[in-house]
N, C-alpha and C. Protein backbone atom coordinates (compact mmCIF):
# COMPACT_ATOMS: atom_id res chain seq x y z
N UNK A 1 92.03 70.02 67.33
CA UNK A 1 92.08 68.66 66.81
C UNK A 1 92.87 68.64 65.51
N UNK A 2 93.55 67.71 65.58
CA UNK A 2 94.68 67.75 64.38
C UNK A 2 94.23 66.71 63.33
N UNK A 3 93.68 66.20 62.15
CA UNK A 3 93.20 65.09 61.75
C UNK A 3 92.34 63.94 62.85
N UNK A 4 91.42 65.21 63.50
CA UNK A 4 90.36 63.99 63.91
C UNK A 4 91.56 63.36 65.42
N UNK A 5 92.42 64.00 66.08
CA UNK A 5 92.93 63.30 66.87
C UNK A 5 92.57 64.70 67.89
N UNK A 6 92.35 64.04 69.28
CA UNK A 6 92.15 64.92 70.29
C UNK A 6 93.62 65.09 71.32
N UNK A 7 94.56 65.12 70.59
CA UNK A 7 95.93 64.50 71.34
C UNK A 7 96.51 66.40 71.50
N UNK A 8 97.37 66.42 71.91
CA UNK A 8 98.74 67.40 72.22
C UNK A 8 99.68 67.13 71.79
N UNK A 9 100.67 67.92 70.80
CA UNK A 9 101.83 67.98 70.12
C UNK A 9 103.32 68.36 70.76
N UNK A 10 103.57 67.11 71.42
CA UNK A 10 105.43 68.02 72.03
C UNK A 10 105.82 68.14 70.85
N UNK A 11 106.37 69.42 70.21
CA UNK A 11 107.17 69.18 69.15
C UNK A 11 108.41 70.14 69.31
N UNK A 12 109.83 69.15 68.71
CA UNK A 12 110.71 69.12 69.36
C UNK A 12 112.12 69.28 67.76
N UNK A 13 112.77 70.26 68.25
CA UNK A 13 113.52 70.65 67.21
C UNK A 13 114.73 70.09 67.19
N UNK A 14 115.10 69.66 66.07
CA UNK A 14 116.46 68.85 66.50
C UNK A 14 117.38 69.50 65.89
N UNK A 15 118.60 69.47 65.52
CA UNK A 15 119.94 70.07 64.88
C UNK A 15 119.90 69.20 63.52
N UNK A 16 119.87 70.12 62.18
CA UNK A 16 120.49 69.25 61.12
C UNK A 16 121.02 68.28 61.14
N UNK A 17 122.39 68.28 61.60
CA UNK A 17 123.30 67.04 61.60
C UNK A 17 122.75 65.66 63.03
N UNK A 18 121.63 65.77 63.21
CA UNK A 18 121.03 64.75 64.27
C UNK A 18 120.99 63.40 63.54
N UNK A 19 120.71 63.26 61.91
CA UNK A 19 120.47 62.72 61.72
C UNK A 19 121.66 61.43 61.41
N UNK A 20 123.26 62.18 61.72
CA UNK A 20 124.40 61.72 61.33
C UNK A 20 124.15 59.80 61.73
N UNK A 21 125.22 59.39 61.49
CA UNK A 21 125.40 58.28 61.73
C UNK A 21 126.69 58.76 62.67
N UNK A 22 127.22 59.68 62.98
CA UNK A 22 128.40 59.43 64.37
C UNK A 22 127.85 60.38 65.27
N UNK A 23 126.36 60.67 65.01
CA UNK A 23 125.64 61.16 66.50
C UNK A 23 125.16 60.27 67.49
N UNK A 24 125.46 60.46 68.68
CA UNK A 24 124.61 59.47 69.55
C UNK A 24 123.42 59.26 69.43
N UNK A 25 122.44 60.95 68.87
CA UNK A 25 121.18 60.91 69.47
C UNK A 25 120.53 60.66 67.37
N UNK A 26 120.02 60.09 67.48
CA UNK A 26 119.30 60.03 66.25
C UNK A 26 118.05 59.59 66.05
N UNK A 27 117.33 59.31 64.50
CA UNK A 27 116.00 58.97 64.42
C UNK A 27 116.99 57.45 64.42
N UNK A 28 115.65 56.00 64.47
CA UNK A 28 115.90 55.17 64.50
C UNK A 28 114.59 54.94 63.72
N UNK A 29 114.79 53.99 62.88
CA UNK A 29 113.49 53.18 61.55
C UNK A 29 114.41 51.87 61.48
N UNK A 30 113.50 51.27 61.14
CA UNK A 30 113.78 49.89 60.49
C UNK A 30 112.85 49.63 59.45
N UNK A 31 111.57 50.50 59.30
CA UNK A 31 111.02 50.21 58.02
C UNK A 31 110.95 51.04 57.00
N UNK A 32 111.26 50.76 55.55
CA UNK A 32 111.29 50.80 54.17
C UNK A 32 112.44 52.05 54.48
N UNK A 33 113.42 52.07 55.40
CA UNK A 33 114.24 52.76 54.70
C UNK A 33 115.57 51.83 55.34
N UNK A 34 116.91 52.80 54.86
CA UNK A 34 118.31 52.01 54.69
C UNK A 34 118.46 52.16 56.53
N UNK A 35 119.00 51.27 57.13
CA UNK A 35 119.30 51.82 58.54
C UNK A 35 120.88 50.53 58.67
N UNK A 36 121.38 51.69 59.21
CA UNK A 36 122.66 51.23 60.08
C UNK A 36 122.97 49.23 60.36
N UNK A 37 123.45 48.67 61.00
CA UNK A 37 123.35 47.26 61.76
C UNK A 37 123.20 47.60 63.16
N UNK A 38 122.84 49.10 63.23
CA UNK A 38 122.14 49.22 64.97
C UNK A 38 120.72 49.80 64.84
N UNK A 39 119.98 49.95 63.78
CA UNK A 39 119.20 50.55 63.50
C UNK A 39 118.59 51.85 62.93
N UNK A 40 119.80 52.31 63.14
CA UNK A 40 119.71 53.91 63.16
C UNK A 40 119.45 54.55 61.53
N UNK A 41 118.31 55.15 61.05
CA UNK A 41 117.98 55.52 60.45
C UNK A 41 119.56 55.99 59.15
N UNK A 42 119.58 55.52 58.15
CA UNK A 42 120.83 56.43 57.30
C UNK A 42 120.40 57.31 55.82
N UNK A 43 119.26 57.07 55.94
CA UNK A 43 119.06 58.00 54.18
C UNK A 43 118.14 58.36 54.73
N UNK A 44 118.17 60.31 55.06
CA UNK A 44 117.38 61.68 55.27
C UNK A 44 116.04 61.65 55.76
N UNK A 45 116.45 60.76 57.38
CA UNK A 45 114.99 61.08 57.69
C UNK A 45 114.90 62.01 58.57
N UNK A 46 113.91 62.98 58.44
CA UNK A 46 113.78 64.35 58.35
C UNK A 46 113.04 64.60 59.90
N UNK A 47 111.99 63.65 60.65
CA UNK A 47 111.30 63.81 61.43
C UNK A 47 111.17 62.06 61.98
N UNK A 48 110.32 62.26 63.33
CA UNK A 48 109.66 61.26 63.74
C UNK A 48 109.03 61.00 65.20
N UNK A 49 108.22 60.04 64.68
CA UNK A 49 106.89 60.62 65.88
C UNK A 49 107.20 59.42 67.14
N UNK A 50 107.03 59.75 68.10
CA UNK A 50 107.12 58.35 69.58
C UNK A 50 105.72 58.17 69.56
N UNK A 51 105.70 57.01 69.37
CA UNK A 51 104.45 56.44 69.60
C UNK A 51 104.16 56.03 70.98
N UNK A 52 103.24 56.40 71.98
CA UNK A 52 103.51 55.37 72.95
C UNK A 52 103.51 53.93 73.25
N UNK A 53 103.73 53.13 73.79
CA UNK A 53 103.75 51.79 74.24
C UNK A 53 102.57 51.41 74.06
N UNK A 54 101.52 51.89 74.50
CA UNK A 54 99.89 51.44 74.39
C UNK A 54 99.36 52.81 74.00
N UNK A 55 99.29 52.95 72.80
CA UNK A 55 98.31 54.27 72.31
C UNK A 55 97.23 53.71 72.53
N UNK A 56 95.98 54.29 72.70
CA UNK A 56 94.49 53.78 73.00
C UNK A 56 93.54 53.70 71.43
N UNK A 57 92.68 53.50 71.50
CA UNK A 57 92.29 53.49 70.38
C UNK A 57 91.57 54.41 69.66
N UNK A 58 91.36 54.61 68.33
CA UNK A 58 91.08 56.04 68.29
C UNK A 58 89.66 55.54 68.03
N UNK A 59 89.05 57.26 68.47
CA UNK A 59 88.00 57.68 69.29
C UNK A 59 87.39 57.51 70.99
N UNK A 60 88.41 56.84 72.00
CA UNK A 60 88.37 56.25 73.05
C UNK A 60 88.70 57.51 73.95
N UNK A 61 88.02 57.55 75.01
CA UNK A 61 88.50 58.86 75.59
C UNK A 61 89.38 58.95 76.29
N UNK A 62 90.27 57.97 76.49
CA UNK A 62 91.51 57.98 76.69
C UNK A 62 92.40 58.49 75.95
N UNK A 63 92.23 58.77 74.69
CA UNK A 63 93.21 59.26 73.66
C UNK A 63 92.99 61.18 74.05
N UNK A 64 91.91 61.56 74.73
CA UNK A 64 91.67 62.89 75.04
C UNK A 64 93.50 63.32 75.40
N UNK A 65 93.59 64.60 75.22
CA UNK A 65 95.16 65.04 75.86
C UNK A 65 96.04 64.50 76.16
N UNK A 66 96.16 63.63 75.21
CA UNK A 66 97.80 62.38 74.84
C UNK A 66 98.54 63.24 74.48
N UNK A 67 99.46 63.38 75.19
CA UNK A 67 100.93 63.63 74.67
C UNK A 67 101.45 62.78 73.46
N UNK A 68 101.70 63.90 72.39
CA UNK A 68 102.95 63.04 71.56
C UNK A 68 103.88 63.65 70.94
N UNK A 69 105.13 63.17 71.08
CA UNK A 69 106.67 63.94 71.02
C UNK A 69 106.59 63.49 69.18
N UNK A 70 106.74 64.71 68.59
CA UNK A 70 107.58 64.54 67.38
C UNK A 70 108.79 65.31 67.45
N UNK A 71 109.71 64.56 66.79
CA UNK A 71 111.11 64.94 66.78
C UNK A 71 111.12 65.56 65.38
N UNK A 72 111.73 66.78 65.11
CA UNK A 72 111.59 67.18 63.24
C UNK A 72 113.31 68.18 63.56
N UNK A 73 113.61 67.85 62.39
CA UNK A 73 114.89 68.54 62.07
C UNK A 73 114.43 69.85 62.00
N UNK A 74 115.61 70.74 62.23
CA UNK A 74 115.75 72.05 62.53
C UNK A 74 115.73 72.59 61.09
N UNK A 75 115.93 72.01 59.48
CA UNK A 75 116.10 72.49 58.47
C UNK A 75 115.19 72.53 57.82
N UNK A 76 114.09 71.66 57.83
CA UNK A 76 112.82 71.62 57.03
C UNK A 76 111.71 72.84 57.40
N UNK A 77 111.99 73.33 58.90
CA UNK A 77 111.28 74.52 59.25
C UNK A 77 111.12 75.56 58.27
N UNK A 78 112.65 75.72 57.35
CA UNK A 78 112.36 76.68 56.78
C UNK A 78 111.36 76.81 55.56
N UNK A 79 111.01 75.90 55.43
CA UNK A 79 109.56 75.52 54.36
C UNK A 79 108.00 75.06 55.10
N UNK A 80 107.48 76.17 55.47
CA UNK A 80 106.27 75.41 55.80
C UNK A 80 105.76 74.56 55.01
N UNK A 81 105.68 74.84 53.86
CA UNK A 81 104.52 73.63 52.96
C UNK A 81 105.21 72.10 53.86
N UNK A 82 106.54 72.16 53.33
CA UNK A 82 107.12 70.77 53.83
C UNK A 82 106.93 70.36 54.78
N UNK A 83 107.13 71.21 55.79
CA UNK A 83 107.09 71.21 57.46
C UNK A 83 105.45 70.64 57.71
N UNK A 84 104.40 71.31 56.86
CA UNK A 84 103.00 71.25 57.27
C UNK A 84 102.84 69.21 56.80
N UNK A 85 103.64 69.09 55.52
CA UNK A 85 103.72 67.43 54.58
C UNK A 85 104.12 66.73 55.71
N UNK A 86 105.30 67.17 56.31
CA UNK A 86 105.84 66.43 57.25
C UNK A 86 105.17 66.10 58.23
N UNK A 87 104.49 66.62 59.24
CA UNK A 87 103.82 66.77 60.29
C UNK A 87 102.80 65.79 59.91
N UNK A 88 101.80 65.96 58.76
CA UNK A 88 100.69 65.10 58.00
C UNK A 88 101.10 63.68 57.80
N UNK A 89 102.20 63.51 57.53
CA UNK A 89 102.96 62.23 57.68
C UNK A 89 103.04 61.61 58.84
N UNK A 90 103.72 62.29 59.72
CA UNK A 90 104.00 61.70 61.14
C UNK A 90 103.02 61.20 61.97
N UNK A 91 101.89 62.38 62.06
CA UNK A 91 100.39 62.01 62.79
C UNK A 91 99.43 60.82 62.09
N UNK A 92 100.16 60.98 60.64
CA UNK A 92 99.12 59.77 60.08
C UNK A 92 99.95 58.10 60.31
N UNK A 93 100.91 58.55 61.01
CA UNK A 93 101.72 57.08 62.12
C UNK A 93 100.52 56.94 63.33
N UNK A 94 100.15 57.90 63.81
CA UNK A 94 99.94 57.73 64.81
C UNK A 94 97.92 57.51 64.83
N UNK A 95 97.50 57.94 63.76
CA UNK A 95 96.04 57.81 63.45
C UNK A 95 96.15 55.98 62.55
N UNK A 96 96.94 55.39 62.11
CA UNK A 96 97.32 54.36 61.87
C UNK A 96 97.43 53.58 63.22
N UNK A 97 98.30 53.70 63.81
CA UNK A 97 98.27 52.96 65.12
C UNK A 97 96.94 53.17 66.11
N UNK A 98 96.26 54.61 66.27
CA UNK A 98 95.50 54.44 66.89
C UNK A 98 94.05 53.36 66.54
N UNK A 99 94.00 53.02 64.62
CA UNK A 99 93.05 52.59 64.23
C UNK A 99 93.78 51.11 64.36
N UNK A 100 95.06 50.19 64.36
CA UNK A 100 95.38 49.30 64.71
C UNK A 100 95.09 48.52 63.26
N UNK A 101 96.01 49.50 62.75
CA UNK A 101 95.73 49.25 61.15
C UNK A 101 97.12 48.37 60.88
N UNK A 102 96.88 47.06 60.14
CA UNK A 102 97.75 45.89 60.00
C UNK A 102 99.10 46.82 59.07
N UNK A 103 98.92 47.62 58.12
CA UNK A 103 100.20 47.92 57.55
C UNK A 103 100.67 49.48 58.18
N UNK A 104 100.36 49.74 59.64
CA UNK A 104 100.54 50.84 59.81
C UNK A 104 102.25 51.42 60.08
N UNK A 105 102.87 50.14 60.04
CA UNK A 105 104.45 50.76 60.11
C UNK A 105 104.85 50.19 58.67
N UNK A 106 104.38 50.44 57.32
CA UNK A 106 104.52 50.93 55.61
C UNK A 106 104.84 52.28 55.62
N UNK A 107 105.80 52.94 55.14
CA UNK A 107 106.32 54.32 55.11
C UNK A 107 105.04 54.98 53.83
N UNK A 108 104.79 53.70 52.73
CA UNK A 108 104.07 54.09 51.93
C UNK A 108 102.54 54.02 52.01
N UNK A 109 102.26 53.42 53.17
CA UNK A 109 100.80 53.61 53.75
C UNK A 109 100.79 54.98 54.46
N UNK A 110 101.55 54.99 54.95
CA UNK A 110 101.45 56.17 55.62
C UNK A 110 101.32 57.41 55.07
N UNK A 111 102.15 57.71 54.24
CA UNK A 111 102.27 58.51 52.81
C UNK A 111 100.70 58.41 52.42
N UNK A 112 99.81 57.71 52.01
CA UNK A 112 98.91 57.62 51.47
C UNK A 112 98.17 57.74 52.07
N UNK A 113 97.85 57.75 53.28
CA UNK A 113 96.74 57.90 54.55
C UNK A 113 96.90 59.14 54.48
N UNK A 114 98.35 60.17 55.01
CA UNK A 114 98.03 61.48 54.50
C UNK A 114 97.07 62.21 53.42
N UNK A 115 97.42 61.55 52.74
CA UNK A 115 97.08 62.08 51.14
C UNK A 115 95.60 61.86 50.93
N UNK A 116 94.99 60.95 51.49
CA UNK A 116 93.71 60.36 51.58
C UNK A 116 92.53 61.57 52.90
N UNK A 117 93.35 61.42 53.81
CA UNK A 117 92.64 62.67 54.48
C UNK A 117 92.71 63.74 54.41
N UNK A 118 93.22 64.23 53.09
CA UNK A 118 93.52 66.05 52.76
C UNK A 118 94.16 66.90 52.49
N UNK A 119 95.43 66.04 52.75
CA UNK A 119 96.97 66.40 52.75
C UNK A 119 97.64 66.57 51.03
N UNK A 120 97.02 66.59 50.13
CA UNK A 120 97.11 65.73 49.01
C UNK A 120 98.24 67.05 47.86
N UNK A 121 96.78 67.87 48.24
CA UNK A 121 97.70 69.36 47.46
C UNK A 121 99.11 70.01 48.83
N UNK A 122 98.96 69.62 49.50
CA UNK A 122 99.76 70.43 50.46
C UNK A 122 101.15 69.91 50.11
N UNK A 123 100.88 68.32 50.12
CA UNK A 123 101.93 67.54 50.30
C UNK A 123 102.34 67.31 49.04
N UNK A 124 101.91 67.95 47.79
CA UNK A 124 102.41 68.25 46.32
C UNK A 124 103.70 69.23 46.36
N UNK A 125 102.85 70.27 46.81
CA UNK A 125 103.75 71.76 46.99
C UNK A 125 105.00 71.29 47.49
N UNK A 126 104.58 70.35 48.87
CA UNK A 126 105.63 70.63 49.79
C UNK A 126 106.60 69.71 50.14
N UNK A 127 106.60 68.48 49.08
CA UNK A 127 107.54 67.38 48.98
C UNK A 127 108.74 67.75 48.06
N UNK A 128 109.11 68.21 47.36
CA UNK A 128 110.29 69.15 47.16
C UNK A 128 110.74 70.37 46.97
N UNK A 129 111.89 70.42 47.79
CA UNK A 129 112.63 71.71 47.76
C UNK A 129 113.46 71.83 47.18
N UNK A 130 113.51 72.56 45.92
CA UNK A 130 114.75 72.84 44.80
C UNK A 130 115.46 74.03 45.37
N UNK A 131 116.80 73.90 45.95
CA UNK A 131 117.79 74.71 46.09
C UNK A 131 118.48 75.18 45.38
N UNK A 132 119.33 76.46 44.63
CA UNK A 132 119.96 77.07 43.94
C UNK A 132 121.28 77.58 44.49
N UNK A 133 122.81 76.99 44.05
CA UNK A 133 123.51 78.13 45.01
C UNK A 133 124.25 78.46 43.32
N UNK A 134 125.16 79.61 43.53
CA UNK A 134 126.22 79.14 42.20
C UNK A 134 127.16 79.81 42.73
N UNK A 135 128.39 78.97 41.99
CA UNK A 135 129.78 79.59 42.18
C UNK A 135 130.33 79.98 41.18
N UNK A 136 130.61 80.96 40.67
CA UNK A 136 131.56 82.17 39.61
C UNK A 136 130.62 82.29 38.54
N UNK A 137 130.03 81.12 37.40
CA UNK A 137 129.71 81.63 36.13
C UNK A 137 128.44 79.71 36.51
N UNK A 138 128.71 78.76 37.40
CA UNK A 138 127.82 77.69 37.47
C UNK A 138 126.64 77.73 38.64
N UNK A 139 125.21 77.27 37.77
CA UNK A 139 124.57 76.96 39.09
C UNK A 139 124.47 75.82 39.37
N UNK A 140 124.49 75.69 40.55
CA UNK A 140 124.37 74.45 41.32
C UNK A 140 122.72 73.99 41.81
N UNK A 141 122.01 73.01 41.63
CA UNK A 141 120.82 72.71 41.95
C UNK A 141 120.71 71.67 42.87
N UNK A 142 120.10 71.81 44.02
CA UNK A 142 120.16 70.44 44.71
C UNK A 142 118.40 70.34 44.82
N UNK A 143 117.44 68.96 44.61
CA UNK A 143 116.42 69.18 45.21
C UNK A 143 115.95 67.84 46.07
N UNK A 144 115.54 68.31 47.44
CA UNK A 144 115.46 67.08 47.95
C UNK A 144 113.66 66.83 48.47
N UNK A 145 113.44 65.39 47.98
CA UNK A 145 112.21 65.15 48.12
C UNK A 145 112.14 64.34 49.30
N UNK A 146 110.85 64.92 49.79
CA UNK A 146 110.27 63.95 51.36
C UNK A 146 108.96 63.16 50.53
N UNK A 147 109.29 62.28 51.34
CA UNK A 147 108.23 61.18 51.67
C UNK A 147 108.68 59.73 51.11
N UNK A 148 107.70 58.98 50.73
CA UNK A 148 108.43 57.84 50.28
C UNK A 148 107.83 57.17 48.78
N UNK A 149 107.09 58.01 48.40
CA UNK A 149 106.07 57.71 47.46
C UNK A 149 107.26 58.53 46.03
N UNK A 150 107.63 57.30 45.09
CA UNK A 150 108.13 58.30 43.95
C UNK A 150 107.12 59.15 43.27
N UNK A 151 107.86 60.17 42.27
CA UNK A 151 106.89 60.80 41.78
C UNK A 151 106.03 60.23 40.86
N UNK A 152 105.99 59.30 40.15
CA UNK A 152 104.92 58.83 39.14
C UNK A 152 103.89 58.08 40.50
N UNK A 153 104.60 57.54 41.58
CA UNK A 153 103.45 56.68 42.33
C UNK A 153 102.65 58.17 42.93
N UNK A 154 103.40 58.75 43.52
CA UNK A 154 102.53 60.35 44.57
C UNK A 154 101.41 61.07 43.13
N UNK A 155 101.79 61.08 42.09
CA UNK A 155 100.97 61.34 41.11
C UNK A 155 99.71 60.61 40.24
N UNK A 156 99.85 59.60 40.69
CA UNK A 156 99.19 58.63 40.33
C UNK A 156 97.64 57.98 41.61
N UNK A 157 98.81 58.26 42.96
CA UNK A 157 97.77 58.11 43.79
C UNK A 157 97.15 59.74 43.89
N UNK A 158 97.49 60.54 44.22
CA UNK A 158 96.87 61.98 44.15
C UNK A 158 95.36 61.62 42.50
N UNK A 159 95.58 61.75 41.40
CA UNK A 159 94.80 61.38 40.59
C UNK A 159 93.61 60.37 40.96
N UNK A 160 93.72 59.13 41.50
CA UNK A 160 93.02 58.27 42.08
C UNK A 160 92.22 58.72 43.30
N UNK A 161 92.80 59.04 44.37
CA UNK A 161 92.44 59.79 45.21
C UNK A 161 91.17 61.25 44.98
N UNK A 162 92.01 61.97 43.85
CA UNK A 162 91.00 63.13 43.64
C UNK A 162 90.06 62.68 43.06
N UNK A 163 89.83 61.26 42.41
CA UNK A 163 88.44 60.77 41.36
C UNK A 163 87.61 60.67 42.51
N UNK A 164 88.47 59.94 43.59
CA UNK A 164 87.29 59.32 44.55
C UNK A 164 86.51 60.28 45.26
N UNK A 165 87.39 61.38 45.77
CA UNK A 165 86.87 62.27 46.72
C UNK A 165 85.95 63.25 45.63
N UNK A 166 86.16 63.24 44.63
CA UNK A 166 85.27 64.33 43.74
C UNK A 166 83.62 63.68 43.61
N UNK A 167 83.91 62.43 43.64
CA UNK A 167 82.36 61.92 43.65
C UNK A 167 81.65 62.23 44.81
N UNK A 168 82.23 61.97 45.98
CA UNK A 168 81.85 62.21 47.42
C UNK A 168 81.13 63.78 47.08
N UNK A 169 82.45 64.37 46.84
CA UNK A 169 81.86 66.09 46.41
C UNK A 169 80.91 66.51 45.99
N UNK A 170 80.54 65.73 44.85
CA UNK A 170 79.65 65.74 43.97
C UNK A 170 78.13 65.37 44.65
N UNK A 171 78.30 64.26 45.45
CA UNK A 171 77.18 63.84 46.18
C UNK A 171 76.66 64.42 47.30
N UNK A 172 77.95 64.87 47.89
CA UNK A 172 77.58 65.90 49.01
C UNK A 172 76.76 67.38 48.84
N UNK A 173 76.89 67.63 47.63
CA UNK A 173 76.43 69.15 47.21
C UNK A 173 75.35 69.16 46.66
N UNK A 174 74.85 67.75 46.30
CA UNK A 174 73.85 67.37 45.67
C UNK A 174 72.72 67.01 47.11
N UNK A 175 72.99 66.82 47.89
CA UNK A 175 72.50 66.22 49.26
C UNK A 175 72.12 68.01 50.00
């Protein structure tokens, strides 16, 4: 069980450059990020999950051994932390839809539903990757962040988040 979902994971590797704008095959979004006038996803989206047509609802035993295809770029593999952020992201599309939650296609609900069920330190670690290359006597730094939450908001909700769940903690250990 992956976050409380009784489903099956196709997961499906794509080529770096999938995400081009002169590839046929690409991610497609239309929400909170930049996309094409055909839809097609254009600023670095990294993964994405098929929802089906009628997901069932969650806890319904129909949702037992659902197939669901996530598509994830072939480059983020090389970082589990990220890879693990990423994945926590995608399924929390799909634990959103299964609960038939009104803002469940918000890139930044989604982001936060992760973060809310556990994901919180993982998805600290593993939302940027600072790269290093250098040429002759310069280094070069590139670092690229996933998700959609800037850093004062991902820091701010993480803080909020850890007050709440620490009381729970607190009560639970006390119980």
């Amino acid at each position: 069980l992956m976050m409380g979902l009784p489903i099956d994971i196709n997961l499906i590797s794509v080529p770096q450059g999938y995400n081009s704008p002169y590839s046929q095959n690409s991610f497609h979004s239309k929400d909170l990020v930049k996309t094409d006038n055909s839809g097609k996803g254009v600023e670095g989206i990294t993964a994405q999950v098929s929802i089906p047509q009628y997901l069932p609802l969650f806890g319904s035993p129909a949702m037992s051994n659902l197939i669901i295809n996530v598509k994830v770029s072939e480059n983020c593999c090389a970082y589990p932390l990220t890879f693990i952020a990423i994945m926590a992201h995608e399924l929390s599309h799909i634990l959103l839809e299964a609960l038939r939650y009104s803002k469940k296609n918000n890139e930044i609900c989604v982001d936060l539903t992760a973060m809310m069920i556990g994901f919180s330190e993982i998805i600290q670690t593993g939302r940027k990757v600072v790269e290093e290359t250098q040429t002759a006597n310069t280094i070069h730094t590139r670092t690229t962040t996933y998700g959609y939450l800037t850093d004062s908001h991902f820091f701010f909700a993480q803080k909020k988040i850890d007050h709440l769940l620490g009381g729970y903690k607190q009560r639970k250990r006390k119980l």
